[in-house]
C-alpha atoms as a PDB file:
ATOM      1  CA  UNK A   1     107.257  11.910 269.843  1.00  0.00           C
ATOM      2  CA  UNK A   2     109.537  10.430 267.054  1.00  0.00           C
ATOM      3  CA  UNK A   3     111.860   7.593 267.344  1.00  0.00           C
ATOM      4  CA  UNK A   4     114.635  10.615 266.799  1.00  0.00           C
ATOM      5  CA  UNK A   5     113.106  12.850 269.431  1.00  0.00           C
ATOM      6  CA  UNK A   6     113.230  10.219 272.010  1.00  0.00           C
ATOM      7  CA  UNK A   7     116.872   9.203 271.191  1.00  0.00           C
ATOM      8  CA  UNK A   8     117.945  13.062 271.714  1.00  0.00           C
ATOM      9  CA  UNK A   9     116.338  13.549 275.029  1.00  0.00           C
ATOM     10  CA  UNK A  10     117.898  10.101 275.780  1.00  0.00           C
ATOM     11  CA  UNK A  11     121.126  11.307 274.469  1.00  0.00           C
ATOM     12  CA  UNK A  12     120.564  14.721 276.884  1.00  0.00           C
ATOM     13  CA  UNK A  13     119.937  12.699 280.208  1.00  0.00           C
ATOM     14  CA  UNK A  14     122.962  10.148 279.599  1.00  0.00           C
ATOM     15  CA  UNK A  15     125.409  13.058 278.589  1.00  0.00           C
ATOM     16  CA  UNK A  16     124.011  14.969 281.295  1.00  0.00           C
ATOM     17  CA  UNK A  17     123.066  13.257 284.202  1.00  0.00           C
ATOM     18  CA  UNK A  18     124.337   9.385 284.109  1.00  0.00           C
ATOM     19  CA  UNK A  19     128.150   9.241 285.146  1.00  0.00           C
ATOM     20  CA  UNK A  20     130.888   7.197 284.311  1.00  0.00           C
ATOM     21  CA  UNK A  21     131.454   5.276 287.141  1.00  0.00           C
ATOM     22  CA  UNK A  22     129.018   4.519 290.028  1.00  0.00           C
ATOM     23  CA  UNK A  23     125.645   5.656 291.114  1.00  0.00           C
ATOM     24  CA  UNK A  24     123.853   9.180 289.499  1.00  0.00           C
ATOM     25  CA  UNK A  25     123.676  12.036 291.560  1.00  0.00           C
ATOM     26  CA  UNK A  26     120.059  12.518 290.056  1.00  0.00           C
ATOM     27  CA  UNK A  27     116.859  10.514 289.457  1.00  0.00           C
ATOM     28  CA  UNK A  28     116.899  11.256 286.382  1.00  0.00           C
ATOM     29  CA  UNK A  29     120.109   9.878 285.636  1.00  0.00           C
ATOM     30  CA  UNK A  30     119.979   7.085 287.806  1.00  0.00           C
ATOM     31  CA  UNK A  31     116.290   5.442 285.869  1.00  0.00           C
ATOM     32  CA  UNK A  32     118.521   5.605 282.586  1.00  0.00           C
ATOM     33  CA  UNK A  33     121.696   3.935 284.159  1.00  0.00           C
ATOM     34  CA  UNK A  34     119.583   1.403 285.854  1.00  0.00           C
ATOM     35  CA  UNK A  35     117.916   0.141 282.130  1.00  0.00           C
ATOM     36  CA  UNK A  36     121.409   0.221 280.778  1.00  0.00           C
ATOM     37  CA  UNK A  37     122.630  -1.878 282.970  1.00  0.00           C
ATOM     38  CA  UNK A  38     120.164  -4.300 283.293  1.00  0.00           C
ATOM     39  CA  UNK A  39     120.385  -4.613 279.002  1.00  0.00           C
ATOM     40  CA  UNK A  40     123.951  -4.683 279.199  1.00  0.00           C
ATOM     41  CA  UNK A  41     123.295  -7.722 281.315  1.00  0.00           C
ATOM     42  CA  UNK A  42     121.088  -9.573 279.657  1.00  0.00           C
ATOM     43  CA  UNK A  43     121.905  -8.405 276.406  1.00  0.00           C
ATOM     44  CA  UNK A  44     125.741  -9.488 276.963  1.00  0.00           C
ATOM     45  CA  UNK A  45     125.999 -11.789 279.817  1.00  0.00           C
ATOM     46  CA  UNK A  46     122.694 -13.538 279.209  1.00  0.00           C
ATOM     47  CA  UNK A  47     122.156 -12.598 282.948  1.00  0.00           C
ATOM     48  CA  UNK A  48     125.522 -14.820 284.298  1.00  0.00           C
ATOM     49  CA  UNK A  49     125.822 -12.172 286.903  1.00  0.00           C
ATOM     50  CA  UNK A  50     122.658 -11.372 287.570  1.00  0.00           C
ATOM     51  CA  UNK A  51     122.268 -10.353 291.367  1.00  0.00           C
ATOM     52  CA  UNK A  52     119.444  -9.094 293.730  1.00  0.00           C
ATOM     53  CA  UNK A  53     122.256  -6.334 295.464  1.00  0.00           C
ATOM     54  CA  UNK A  54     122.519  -5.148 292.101  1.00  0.00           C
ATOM     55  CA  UNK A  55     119.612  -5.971 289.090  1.00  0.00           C
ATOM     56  CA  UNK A  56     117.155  -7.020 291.474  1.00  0.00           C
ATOM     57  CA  UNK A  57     117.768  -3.306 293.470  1.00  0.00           C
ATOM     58  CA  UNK A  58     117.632  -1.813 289.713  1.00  0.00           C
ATOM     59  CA  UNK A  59     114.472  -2.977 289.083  1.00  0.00           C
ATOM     60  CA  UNK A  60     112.943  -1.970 292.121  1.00  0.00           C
ATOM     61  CA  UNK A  61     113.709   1.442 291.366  1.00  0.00           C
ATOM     62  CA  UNK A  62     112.635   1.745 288.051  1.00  0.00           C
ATOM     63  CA  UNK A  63     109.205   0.239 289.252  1.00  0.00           C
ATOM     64  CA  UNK A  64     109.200   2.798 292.692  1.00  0.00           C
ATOM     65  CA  UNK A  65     109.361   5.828 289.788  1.00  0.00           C
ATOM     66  CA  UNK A  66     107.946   4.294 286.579  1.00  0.00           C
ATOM     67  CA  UNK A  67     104.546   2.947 288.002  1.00  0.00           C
ATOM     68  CA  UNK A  68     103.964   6.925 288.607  1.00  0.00           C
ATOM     69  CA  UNK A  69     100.138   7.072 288.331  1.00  0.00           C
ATOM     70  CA  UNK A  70     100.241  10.614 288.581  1.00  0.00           C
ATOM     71  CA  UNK A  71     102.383  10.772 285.300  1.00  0.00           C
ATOM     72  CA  UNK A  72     101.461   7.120 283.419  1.00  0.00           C
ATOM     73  CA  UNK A  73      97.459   5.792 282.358  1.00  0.00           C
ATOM     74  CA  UNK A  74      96.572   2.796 284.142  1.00  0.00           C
ATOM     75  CA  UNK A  75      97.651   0.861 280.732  1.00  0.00           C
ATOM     76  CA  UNK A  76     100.845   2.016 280.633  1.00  0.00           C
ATOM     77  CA  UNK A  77     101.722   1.122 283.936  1.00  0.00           C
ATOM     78  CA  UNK A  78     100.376  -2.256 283.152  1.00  0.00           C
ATOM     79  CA  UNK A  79     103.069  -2.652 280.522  1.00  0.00           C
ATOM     80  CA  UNK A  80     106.177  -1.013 282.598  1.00  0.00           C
ATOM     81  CA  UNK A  81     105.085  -3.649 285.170  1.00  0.00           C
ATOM     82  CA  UNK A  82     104.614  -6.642 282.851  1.00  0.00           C
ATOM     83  CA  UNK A  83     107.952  -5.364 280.901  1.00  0.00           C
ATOM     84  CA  UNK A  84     109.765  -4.869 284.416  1.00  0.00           C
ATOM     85  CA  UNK A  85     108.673  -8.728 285.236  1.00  0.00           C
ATOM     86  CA  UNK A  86     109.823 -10.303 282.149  1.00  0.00           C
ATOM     87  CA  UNK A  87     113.488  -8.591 282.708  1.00  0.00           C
ATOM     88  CA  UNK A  88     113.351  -9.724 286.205  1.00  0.00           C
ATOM     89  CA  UNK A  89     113.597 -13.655 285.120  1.00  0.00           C
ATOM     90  CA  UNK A  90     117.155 -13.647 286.034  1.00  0.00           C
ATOM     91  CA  UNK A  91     116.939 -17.708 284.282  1.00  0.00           C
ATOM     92  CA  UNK A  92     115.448 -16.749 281.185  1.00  0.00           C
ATOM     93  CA  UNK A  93     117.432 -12.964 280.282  1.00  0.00           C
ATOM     94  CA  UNK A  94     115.422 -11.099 277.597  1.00  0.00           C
ATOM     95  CA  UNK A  95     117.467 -10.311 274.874  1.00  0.00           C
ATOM     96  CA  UNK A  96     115.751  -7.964 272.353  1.00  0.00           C
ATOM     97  CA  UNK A  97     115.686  -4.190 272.207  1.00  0.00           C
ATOM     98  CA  UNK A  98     112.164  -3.418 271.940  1.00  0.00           C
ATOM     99  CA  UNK A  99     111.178  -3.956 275.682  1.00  0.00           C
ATOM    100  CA  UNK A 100     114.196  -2.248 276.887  1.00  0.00           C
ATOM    101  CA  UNK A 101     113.398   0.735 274.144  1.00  0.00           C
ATOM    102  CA  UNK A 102     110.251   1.265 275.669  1.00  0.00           C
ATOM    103  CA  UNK A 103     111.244   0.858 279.171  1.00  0.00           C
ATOM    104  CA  UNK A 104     113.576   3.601 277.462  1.00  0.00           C
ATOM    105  CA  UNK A 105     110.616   5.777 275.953  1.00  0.00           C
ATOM    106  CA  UNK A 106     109.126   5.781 279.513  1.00  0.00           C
ATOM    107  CA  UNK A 107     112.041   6.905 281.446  1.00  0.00           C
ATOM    108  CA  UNK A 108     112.262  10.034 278.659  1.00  0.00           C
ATOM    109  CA  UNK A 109     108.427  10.308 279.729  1.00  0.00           C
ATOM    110  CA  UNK A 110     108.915  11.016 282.773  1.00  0.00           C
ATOM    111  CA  UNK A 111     112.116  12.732 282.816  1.00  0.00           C
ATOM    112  CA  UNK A 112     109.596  15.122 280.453  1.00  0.00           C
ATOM    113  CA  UNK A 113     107.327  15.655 283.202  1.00  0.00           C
ATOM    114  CA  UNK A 114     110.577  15.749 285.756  1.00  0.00           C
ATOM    115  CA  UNK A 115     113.159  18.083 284.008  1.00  0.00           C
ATOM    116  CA  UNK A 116     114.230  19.802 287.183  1.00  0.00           C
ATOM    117  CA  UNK A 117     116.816  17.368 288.682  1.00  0.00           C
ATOM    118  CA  UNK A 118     116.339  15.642 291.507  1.00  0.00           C
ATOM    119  CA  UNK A 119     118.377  14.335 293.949  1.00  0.00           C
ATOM    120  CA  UNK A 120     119.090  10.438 293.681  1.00  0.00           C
ATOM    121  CA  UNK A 121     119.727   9.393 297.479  1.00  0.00           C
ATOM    122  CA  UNK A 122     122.102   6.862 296.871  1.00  0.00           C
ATOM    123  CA  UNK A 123     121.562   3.380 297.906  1.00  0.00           C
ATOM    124  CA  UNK A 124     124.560   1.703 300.084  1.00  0.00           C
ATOM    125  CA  UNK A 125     123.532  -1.785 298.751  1.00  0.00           C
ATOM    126  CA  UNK A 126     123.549  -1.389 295.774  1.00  0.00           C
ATOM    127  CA  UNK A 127     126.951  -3.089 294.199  1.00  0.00           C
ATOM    128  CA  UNK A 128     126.687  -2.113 290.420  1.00  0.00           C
END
């Protein structure tokens, strides 16, 4: 897919799926919420409030959905992992798009292999 095509589906899921406030309602939403906010964080805060009730929980749940052998190669997961443990350094906050853009690209992966929504059971420790 194109840069372009990627940024549309991207563009669907957050319109569609992500809401203003709080936790999403669907997996799908809540995988492109959770790399928002942890590039928000790093990005603007240079990870000052960088928590394990909320980033470290974000993390974890990209990795439970985004490690998907069923839907990545054995490479790719290599990479979400590897890109999922450099953004975890809460000390040294990664600060440049591409990581998070591919983090991105994945999430629109398998949101294109996961259209139907599902429900996101909401996690009661999670403060973010």
């Amino acid at each position: 897919m194109t840069p372009e095509e990627y940024l549309k589906i991207g563009q669907f899921i957050w319109e569609s799926y992500v809401p203003k406030s709080g936790q999403a309602e669907t997996v799908q939403g809540e995988l492109l919420r959770s790399i928002e906010k942890l590039a928000d964080e790093a990005q603007r805060n240079g990870n000052i409030n960088f928590n394990p009730d909320c980033h470290g929980i974000l993390i974890s749940y990209l990795r439970n959905y985004l490690t998907d052998t069923t839907i990545f190669d054995k490479e790719t997961t290599i990479q979400i992992n590897k890109d999922l443990d450099t953004i975890s350094n809460e000390n040294e906050p990664y600060t440049d798009e591409d990581l998070y853009d591919r983090l991105r690209d994945r999430i629109i992966d398998w949101y294109l292999k996961n259209k139907t929504p599902i429900p996101n059971v909401k996690n009661p420790k999670l403060y973010c």
